[in-house]
N, C-alpha and C. Protein backbone atom coordinates (compact mmCIF):
# COMPACT_ATOMS: atom_id res chain seq x y z
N UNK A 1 5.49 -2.07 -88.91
CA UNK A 1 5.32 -3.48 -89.21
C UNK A 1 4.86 -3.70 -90.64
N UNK A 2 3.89 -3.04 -90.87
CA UNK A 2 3.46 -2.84 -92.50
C UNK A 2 4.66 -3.04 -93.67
N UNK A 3 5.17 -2.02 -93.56
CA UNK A 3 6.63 -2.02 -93.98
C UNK A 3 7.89 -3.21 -94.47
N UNK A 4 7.66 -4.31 -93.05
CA UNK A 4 8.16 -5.33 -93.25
C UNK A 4 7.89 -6.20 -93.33
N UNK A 5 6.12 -6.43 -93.45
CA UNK A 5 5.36 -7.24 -94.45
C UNK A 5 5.50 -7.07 -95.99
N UNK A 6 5.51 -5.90 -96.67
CA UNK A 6 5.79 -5.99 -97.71
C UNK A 6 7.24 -6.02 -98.40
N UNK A 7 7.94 -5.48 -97.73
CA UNK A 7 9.28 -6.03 -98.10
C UNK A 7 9.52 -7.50 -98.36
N UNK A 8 9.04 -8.79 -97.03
CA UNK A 8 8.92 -9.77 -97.64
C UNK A 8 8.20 -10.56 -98.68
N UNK A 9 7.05 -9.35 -98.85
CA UNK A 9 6.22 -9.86 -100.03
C UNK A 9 6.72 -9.65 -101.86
N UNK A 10 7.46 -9.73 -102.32
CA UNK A 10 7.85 -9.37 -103.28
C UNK A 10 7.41 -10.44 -104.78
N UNK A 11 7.00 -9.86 -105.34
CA UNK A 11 5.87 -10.46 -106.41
C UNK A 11 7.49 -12.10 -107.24
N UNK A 12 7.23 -12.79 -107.51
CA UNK A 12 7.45 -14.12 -107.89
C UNK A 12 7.57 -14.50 -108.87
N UNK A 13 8.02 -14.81 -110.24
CA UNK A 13 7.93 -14.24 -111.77
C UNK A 13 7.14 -15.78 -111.57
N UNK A 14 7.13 -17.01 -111.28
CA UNK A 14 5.92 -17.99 -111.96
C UNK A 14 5.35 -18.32 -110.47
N UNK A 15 4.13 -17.71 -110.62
CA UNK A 15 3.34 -18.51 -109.99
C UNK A 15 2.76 -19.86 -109.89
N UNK A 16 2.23 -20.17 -109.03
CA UNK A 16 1.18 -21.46 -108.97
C UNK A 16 0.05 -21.44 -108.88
N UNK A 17 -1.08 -20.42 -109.04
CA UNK A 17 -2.03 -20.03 -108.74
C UNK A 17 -3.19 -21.24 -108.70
N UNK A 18 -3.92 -20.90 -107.33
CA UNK A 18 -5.17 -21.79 -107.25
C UNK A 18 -6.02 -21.27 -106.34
N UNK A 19 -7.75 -21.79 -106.68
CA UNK A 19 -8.85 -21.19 -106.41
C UNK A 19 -8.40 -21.40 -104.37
N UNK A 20 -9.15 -20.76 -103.58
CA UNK A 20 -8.95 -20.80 -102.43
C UNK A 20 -10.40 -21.59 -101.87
N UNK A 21 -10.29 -22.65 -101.49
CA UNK A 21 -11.24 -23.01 -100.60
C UNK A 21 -12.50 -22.03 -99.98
N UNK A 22 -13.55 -21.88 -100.46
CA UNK A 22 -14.36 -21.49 -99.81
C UNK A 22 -14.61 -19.82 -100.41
N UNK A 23 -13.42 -19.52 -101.13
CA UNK A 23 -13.57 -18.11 -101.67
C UNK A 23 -13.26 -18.27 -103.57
N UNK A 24 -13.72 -19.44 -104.34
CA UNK A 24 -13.75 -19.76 -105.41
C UNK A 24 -14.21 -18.83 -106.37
N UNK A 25 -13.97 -18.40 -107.55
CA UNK A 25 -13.76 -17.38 -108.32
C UNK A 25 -13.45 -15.69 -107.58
N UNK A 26 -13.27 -15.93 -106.22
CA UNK A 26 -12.98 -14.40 -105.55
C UNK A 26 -11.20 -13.89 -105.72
N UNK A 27 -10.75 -15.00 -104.62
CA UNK A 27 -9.36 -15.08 -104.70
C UNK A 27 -8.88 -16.85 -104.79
N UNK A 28 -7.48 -16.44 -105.13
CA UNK A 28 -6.38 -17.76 -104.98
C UNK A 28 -4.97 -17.12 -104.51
N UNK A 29 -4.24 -18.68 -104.23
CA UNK A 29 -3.58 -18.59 -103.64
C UNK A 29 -1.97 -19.25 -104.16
N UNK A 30 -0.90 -18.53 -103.89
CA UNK A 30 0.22 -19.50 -105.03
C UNK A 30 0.85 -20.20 -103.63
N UNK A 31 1.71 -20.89 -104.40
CA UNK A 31 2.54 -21.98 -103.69
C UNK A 31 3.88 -21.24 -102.68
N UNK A 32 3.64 -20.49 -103.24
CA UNK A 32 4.71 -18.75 -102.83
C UNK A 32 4.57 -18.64 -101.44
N UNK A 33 3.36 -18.47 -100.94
CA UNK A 33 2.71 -18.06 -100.06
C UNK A 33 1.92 -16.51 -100.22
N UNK A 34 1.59 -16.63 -100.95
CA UNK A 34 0.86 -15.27 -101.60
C UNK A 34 -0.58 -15.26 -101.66
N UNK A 35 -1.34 -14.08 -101.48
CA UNK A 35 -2.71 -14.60 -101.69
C UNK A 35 -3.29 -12.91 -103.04
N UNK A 36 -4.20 -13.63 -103.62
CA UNK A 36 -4.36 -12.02 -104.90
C UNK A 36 -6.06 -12.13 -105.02
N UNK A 37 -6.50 -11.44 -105.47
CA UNK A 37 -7.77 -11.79 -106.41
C UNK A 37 -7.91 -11.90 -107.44
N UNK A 38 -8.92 -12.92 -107.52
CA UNK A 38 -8.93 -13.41 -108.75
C UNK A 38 -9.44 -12.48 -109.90
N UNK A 39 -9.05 -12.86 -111.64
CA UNK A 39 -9.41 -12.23 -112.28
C UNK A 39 -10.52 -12.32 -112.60
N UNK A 40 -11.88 -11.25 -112.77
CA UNK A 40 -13.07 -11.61 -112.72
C UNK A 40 -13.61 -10.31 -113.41
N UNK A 41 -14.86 -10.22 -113.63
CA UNK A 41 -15.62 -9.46 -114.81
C UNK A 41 -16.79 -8.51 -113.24
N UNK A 42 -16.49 -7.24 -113.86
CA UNK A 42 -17.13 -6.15 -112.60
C UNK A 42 -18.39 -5.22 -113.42
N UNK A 43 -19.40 -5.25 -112.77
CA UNK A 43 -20.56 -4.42 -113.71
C UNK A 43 -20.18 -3.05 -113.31
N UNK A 44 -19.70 -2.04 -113.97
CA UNK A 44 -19.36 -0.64 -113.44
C UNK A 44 -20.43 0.55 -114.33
N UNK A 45 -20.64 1.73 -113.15
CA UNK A 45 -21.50 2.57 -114.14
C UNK A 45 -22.95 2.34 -113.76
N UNK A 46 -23.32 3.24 -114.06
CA UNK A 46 -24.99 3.36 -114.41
C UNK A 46 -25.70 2.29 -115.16
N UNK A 47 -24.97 2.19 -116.18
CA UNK A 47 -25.53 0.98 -117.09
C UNK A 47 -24.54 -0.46 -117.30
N UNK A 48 -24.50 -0.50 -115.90
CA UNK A 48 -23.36 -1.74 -115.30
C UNK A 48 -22.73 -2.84 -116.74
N UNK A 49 -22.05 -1.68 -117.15
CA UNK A 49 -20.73 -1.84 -118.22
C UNK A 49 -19.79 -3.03 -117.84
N UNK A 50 -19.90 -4.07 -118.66
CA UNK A 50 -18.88 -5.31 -117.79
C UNK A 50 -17.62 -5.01 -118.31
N UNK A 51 -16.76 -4.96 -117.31
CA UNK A 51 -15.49 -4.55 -117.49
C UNK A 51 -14.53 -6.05 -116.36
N UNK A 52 -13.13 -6.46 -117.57
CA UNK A 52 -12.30 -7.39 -116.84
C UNK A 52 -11.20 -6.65 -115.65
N UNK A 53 -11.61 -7.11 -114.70
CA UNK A 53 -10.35 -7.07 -113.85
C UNK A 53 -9.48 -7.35 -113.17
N UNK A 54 -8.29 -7.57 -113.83
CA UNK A 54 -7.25 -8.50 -113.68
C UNK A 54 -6.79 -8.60 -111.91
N UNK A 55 -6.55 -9.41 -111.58
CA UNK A 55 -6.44 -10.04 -110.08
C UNK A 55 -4.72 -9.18 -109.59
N UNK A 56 -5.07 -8.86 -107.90
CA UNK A 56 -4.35 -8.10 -107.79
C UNK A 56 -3.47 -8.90 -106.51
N UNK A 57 -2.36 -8.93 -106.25
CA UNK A 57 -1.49 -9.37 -105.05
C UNK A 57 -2.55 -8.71 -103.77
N UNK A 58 -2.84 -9.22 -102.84
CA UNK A 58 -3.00 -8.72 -101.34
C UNK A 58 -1.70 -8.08 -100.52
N UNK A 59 -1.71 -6.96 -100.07
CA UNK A 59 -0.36 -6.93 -99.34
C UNK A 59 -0.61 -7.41 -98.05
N UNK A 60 -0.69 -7.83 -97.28
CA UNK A 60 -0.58 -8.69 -96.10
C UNK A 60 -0.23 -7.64 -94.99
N UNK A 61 -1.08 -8.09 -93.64
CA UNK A 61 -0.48 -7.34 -92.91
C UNK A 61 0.72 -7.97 -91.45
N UNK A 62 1.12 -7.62 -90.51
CA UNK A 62 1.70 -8.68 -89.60
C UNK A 62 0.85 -8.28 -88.01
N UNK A 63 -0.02 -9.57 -87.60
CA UNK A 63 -0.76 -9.19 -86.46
C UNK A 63 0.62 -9.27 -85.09
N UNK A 64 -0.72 -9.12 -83.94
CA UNK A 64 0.45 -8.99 -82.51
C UNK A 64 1.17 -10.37 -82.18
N UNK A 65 0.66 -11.32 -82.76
CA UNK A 65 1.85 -12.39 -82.44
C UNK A 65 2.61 -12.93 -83.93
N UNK A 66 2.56 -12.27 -84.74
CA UNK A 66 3.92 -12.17 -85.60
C UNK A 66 3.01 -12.93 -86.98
N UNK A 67 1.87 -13.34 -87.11
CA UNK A 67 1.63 -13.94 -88.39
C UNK A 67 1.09 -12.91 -89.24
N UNK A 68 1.03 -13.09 -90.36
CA UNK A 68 0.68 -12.36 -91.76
C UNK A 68 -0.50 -13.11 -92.36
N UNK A 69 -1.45 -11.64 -92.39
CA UNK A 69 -3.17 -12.06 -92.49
C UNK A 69 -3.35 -10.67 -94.06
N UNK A 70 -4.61 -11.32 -93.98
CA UNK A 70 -5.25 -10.55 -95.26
C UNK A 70 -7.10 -10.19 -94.91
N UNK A 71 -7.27 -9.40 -95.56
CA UNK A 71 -8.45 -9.29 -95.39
C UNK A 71 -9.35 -9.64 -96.85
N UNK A 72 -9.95 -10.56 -96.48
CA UNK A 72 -11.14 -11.10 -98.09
C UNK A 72 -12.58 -10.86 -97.48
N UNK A 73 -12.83 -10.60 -98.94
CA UNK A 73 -14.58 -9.66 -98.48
C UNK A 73 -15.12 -11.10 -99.11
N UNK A 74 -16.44 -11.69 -99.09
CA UNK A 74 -17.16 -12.66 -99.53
C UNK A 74 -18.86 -12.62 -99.24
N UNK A 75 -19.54 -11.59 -100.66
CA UNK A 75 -20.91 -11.49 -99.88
C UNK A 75 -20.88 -10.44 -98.81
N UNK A 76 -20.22 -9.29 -99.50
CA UNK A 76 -20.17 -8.30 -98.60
C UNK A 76 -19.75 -7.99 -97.41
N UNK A 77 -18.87 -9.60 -97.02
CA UNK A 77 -18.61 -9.38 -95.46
C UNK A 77 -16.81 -9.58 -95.50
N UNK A 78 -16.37 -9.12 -95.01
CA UNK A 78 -15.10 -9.17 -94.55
C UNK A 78 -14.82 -9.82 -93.88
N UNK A 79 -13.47 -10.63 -93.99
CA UNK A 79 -13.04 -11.63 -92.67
C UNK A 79 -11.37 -11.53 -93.26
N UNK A 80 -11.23 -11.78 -92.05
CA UNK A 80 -9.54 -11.68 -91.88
C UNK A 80 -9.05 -12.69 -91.35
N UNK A 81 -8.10 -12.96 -92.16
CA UNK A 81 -7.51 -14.64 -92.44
C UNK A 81 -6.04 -14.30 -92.34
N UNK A 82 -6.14 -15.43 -92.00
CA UNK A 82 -3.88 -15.90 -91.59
C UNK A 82 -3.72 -16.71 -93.18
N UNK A 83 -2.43 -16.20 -93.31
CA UNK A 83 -2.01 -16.36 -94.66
C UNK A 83 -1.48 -17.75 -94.47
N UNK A 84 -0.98 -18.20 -93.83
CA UNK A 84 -0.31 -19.28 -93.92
C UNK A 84 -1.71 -20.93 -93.61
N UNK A 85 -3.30 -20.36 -92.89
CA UNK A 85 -3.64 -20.99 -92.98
C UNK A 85 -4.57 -21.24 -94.07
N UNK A 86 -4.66 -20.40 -95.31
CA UNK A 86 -5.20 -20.29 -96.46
C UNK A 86 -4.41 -21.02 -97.32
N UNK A 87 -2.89 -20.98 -96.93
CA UNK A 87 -2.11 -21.81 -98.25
C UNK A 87 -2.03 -23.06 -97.78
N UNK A 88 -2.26 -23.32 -96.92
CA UNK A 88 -2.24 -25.10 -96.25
C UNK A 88 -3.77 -25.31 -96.39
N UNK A 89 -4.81 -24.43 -96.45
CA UNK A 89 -6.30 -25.26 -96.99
C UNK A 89 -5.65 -25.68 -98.69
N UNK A 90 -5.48 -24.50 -98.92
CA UNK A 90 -5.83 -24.73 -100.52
C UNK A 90 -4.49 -25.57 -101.41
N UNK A 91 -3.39 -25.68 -100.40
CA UNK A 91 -2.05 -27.28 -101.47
C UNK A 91 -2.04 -28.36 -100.42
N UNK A 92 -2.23 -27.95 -99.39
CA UNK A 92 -1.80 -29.32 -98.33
C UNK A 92 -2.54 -30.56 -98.07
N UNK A 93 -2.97 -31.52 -98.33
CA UNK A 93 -3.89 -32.45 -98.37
C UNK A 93 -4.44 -32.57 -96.42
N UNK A 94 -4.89 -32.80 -96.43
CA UNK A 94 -5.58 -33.01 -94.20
C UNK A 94 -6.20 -34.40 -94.43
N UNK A 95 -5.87 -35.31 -94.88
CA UNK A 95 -6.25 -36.47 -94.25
C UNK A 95 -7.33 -36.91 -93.11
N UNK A 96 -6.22 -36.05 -92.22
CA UNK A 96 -6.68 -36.96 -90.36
C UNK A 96 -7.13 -35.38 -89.97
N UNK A 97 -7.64 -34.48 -90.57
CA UNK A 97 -8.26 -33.34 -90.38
C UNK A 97 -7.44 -32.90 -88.88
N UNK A 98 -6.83 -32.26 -89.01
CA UNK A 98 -5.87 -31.81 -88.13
C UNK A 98 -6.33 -30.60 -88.28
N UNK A 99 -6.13 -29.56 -86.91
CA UNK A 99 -6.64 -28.50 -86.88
C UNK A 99 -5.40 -27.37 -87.37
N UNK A 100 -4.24 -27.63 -86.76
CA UNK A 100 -3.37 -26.41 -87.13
C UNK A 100 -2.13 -26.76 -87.61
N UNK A 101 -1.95 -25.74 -88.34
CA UNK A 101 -1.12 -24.97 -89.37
C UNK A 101 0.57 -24.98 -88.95
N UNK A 102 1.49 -25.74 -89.50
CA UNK A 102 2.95 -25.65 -88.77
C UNK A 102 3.65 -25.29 -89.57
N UNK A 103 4.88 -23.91 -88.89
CA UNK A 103 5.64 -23.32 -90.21
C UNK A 103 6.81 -24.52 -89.59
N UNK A 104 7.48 -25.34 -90.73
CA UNK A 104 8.50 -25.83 -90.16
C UNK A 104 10.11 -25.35 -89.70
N UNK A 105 10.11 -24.09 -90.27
CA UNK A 105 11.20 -23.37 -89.82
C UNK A 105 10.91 -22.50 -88.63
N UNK A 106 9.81 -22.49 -88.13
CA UNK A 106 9.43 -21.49 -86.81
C UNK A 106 9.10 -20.08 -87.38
N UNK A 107 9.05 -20.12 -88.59
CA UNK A 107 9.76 -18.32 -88.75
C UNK A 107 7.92 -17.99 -89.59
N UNK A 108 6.97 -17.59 -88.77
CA UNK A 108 5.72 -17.55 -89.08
C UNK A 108 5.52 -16.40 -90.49
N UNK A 109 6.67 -15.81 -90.82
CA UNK A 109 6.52 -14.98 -92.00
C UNK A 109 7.29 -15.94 -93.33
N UNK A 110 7.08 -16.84 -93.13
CA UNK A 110 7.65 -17.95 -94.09
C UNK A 110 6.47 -19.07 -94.54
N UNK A 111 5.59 -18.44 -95.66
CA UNK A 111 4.31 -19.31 -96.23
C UNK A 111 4.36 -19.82 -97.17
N UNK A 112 5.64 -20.15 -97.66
CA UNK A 112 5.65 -21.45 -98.73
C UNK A 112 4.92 -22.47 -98.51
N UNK A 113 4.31 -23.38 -99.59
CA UNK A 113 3.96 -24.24 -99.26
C UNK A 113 4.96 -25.32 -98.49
N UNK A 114 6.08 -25.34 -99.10
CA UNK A 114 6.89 -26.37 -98.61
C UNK A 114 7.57 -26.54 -97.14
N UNK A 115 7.14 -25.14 -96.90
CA UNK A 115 7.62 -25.15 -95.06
C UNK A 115 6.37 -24.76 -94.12
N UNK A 116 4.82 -25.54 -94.86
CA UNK A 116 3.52 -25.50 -93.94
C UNK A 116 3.35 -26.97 -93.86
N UNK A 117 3.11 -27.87 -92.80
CA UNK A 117 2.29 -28.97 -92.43
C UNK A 117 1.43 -29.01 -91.49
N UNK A 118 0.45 -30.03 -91.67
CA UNK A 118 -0.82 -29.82 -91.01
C UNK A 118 -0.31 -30.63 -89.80
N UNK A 119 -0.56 -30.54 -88.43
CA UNK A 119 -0.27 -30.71 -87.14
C UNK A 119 -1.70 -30.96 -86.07
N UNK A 120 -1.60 -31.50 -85.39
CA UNK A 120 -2.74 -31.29 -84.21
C UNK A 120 -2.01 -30.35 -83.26
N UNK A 121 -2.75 -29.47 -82.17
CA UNK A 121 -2.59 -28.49 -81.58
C UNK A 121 -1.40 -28.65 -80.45
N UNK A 122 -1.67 -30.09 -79.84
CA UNK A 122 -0.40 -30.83 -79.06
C UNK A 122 0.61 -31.08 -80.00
N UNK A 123 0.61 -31.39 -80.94
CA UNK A 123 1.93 -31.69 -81.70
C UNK A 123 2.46 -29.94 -82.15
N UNK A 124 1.88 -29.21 -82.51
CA UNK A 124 2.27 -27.61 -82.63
C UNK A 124 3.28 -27.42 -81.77
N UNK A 125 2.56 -27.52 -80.06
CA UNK A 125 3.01 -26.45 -78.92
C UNK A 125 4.16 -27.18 -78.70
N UNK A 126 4.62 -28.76 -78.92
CA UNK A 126 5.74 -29.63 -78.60
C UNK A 126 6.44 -29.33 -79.61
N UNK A 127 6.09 -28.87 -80.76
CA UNK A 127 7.50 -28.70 -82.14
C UNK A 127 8.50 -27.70 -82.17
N UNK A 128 9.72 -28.39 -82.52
CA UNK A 128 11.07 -27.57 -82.37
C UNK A 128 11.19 -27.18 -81.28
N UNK A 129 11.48 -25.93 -81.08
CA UNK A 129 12.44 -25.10 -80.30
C UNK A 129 11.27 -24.05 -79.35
N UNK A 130 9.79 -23.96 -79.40
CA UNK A 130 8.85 -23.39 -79.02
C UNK A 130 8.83 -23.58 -77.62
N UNK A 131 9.35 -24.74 -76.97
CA UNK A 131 8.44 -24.60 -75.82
C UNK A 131 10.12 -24.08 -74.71
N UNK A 132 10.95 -24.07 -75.54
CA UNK A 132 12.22 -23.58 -74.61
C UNK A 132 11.81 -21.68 -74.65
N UNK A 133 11.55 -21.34 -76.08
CA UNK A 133 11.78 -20.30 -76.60
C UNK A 133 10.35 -19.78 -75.57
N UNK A 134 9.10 -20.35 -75.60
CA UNK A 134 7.98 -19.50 -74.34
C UNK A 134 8.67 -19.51 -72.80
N UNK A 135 9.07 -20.59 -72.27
CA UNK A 135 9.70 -20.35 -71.40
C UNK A 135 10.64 -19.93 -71.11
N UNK A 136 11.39 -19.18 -72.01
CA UNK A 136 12.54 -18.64 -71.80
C UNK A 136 11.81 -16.71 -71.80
N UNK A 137 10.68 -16.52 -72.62
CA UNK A 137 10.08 -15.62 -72.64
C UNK A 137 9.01 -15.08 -71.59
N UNK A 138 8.21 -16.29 -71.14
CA UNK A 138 7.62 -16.76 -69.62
C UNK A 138 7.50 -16.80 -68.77
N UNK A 139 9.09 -17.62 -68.71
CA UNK A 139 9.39 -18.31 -67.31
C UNK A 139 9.67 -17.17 -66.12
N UNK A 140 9.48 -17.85 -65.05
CA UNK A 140 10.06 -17.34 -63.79
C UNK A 140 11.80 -16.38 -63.64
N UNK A 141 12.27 -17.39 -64.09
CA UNK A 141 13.82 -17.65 -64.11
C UNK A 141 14.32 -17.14 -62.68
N UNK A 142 14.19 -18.74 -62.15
CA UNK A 142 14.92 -18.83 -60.63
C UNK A 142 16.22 -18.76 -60.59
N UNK A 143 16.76 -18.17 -59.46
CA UNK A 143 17.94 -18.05 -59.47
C UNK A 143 18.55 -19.01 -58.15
N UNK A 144 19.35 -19.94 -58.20
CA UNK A 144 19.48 -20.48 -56.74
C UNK A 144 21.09 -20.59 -56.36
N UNK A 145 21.45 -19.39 -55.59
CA UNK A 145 22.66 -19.04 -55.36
C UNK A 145 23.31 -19.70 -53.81
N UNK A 146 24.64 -20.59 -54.42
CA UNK A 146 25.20 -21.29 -53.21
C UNK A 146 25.73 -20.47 -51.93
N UNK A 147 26.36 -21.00 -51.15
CA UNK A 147 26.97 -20.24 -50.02
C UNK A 147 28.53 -19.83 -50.98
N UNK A 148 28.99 -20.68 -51.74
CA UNK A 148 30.25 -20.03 -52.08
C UNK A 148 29.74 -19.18 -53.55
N UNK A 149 28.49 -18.41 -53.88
CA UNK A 149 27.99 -17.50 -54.59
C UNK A 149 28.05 -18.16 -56.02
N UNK A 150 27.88 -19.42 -56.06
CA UNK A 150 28.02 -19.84 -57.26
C UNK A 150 26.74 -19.99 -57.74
N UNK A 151 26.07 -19.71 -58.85
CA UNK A 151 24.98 -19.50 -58.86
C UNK A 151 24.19 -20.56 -60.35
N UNK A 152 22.76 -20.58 -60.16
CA UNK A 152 22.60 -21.34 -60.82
C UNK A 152 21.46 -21.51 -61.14
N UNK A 153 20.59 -21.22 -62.94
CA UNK A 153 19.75 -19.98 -63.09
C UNK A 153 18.63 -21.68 -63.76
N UNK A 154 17.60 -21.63 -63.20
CA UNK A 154 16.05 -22.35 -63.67
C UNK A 154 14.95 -21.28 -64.20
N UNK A 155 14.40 -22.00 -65.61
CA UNK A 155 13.14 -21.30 -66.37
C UNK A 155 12.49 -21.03 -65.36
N UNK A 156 11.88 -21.83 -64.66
CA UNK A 156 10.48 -22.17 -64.07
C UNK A 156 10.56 -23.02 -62.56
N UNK A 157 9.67 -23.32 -61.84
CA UNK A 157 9.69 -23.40 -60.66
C UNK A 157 9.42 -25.49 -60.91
N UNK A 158 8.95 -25.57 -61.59
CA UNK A 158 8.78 -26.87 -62.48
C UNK A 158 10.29 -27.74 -62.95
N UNK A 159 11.16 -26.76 -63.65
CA UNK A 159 12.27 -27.07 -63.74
C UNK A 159 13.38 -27.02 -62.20
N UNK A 160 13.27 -26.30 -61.79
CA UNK A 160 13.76 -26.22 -60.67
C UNK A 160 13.76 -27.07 -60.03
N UNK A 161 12.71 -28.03 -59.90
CA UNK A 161 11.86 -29.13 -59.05
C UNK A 161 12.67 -30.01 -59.32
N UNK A 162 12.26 -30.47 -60.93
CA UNK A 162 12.48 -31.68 -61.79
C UNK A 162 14.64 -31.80 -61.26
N UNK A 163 14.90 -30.47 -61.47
CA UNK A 163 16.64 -31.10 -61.33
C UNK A 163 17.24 -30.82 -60.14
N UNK A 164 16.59 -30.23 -58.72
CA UNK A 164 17.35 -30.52 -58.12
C UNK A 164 16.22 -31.59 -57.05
N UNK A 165 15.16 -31.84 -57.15
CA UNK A 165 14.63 -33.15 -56.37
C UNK A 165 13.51 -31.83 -55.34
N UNK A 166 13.62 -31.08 -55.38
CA UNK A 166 12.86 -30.13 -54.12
C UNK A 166 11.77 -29.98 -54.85
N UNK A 167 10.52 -30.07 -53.93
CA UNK A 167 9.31 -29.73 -54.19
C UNK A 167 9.64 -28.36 -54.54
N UNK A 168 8.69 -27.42 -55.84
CA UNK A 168 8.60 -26.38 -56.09
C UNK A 168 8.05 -25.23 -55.06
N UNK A 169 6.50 -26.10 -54.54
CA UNK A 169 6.45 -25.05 -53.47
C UNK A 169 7.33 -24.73 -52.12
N UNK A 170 8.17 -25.65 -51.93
CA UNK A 170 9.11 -25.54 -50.87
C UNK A 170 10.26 -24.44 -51.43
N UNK A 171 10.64 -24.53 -52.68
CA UNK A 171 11.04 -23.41 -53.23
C UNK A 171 10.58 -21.89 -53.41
N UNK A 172 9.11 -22.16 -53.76
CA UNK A 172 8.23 -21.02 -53.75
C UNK A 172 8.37 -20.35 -52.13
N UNK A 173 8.28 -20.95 -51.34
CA UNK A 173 8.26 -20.43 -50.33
C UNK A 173 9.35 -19.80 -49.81
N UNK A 174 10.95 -20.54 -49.99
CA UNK A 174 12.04 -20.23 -49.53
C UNK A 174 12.20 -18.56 -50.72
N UNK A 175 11.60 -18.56 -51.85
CA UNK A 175 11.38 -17.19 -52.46
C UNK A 175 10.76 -15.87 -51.98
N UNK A 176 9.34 -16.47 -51.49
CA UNK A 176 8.88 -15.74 -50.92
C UNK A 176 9.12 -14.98 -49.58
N UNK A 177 9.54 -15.44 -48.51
CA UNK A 177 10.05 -15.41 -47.70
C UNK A 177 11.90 -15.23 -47.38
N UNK A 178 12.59 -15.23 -48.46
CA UNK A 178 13.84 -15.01 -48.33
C UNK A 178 14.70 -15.94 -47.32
N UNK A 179 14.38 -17.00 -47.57
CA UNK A 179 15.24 -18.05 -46.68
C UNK A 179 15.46 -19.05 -46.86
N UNK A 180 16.92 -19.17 -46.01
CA UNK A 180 17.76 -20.36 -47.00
C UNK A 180 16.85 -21.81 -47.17
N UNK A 181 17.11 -22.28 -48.01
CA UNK A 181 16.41 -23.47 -48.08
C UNK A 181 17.65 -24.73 -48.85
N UNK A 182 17.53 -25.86 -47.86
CA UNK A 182 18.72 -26.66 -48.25
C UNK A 182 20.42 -25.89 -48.17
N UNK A 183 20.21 -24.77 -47.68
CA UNK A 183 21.99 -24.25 -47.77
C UNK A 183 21.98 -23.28 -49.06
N UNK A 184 20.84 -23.25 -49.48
CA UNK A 184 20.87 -22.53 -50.80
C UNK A 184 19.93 -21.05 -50.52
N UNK A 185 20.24 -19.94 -51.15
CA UNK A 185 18.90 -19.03 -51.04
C UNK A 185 18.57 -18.92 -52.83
N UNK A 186 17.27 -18.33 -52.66
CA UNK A 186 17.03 -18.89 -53.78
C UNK A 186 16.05 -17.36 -54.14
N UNK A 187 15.82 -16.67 -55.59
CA UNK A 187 15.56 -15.44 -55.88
C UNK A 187 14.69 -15.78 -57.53
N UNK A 188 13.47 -14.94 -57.40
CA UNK A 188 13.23 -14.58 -59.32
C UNK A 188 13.88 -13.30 -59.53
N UNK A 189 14.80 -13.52 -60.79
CA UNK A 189 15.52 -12.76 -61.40
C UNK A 189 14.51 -12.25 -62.58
C-alpha cells in the first residue's frame, strides 16, 4: 500500500503553500493536497549551532479504509492526521462548522483542494454513489426465485420489502426456514 501512496504523491512544480491550522511554523499544506514541513531554524550539536532546514514533502501513508494520513509531531507528541482533513482546515472556509470532510469524486486518494467540501455527517453517508456502493458491499443480497426459476436478486431485506410489498420479517422467515412464501422461495446468496 505504501507503494501506491507514493506513486500518487508526486512532487508539483508550483505550489500553494500555507501554514496548517494548529501546527503554525511546524508544517503547511498546498492546494495539491500535499502536506511538508515547514522551513525552520534547528539548534544542532553540543553548542546548539542554528542551522536552516528547508521543509520536506511528508510521504503519506494509506490506512484500512482507503484514506491517506501523515504523521505530525507538535511538542513532542505525535498525532496522525487524514490528509484530506488538514487541506479542508487550512483552504476551505466552514461557515456552518460542519464536521466532515467530502472528496467529491469518491476517490479518497484525491486531496485537491478543489475536489474537498465541507459536509455534515448525514449529508456525507447520502452523497453520490456511497450508499448503493456499502450495500452492495453489505448487503444481504436476497435472492427470490419464481416457480418458472426466474430469479430476482435484492441488496437487503429492507429493499426486498420496499418493492415487492412483503414485510421483511415474513421474508426473513420464509429464509430461514426454507419455505415458499407467496409462490416464491426465497435464499441469501
Amino acid at each position: 500500500m505504501e507503494g501506491q501512496a507514493s506513486k500518487i504523491y508526486k512532487l508539483r512544480p508550483y505550489q500553494n503553500w500555507k501554514n496548517i491550522p494548529g501546527y503554525e511554523g511546524l508544517y503547511q499544506a498546498s492546494v495539491f493536497g500535499y502536506i511538508r514541513s515547514a522551513t525552520r531554524i534547528l539548534y544542532k550539536g553540543k553548542n546548539h549551532v542554528p542551522t536552516k532546514t528547508a521543509g520536506k514533502i511528508i510521504a503519506p501513508w494509506i490506512d484500512s479504509s482507503g484514506y491517506l494520513k501523515v504523521d505530525l509531531y507538535k511538542s513532542g507528541k505525535r498525532r496522525c492526521e487524514k490528509v484530506h482533513q488538514l487541506i479542508a482546515k487550512t483552504f476551505i472556509q466552514n461557515p456552518k462548522n460542519k464536521a466532515t470532510v467530502n472528496h467529491k469524486d469518491e476517490n479518497p486518494l484525491n486531496n485537491t483542494v478543489q475536489n474537498l467540501e465541507w459536509m455534515t455527517n448525514k449529508e456525507n453517508v447520502n452523497y453520490g454513489t456511497r450508499i448503493q456502493r456499502v450495500k452492495e458491499k453489505q448487503g444481504l443480497h436476497i435472492l427470490r426465485r419464481a416457480p418458472n426459476q426466474e430469479k430476482t436478486f435484492y441488496f437487503t431485506l429492507h429493499e426486498a420489502e420496499r418493492k415487492t410489498g412483503i414485510p421483511r420479517q415474513s421474508i426473513s422467515y420464509a429464509i430461514k426456514h426454507k419455505t415458499l412464501l407467496k409462490g416464491y422461495r426465497w435464499e441469501v446468496v
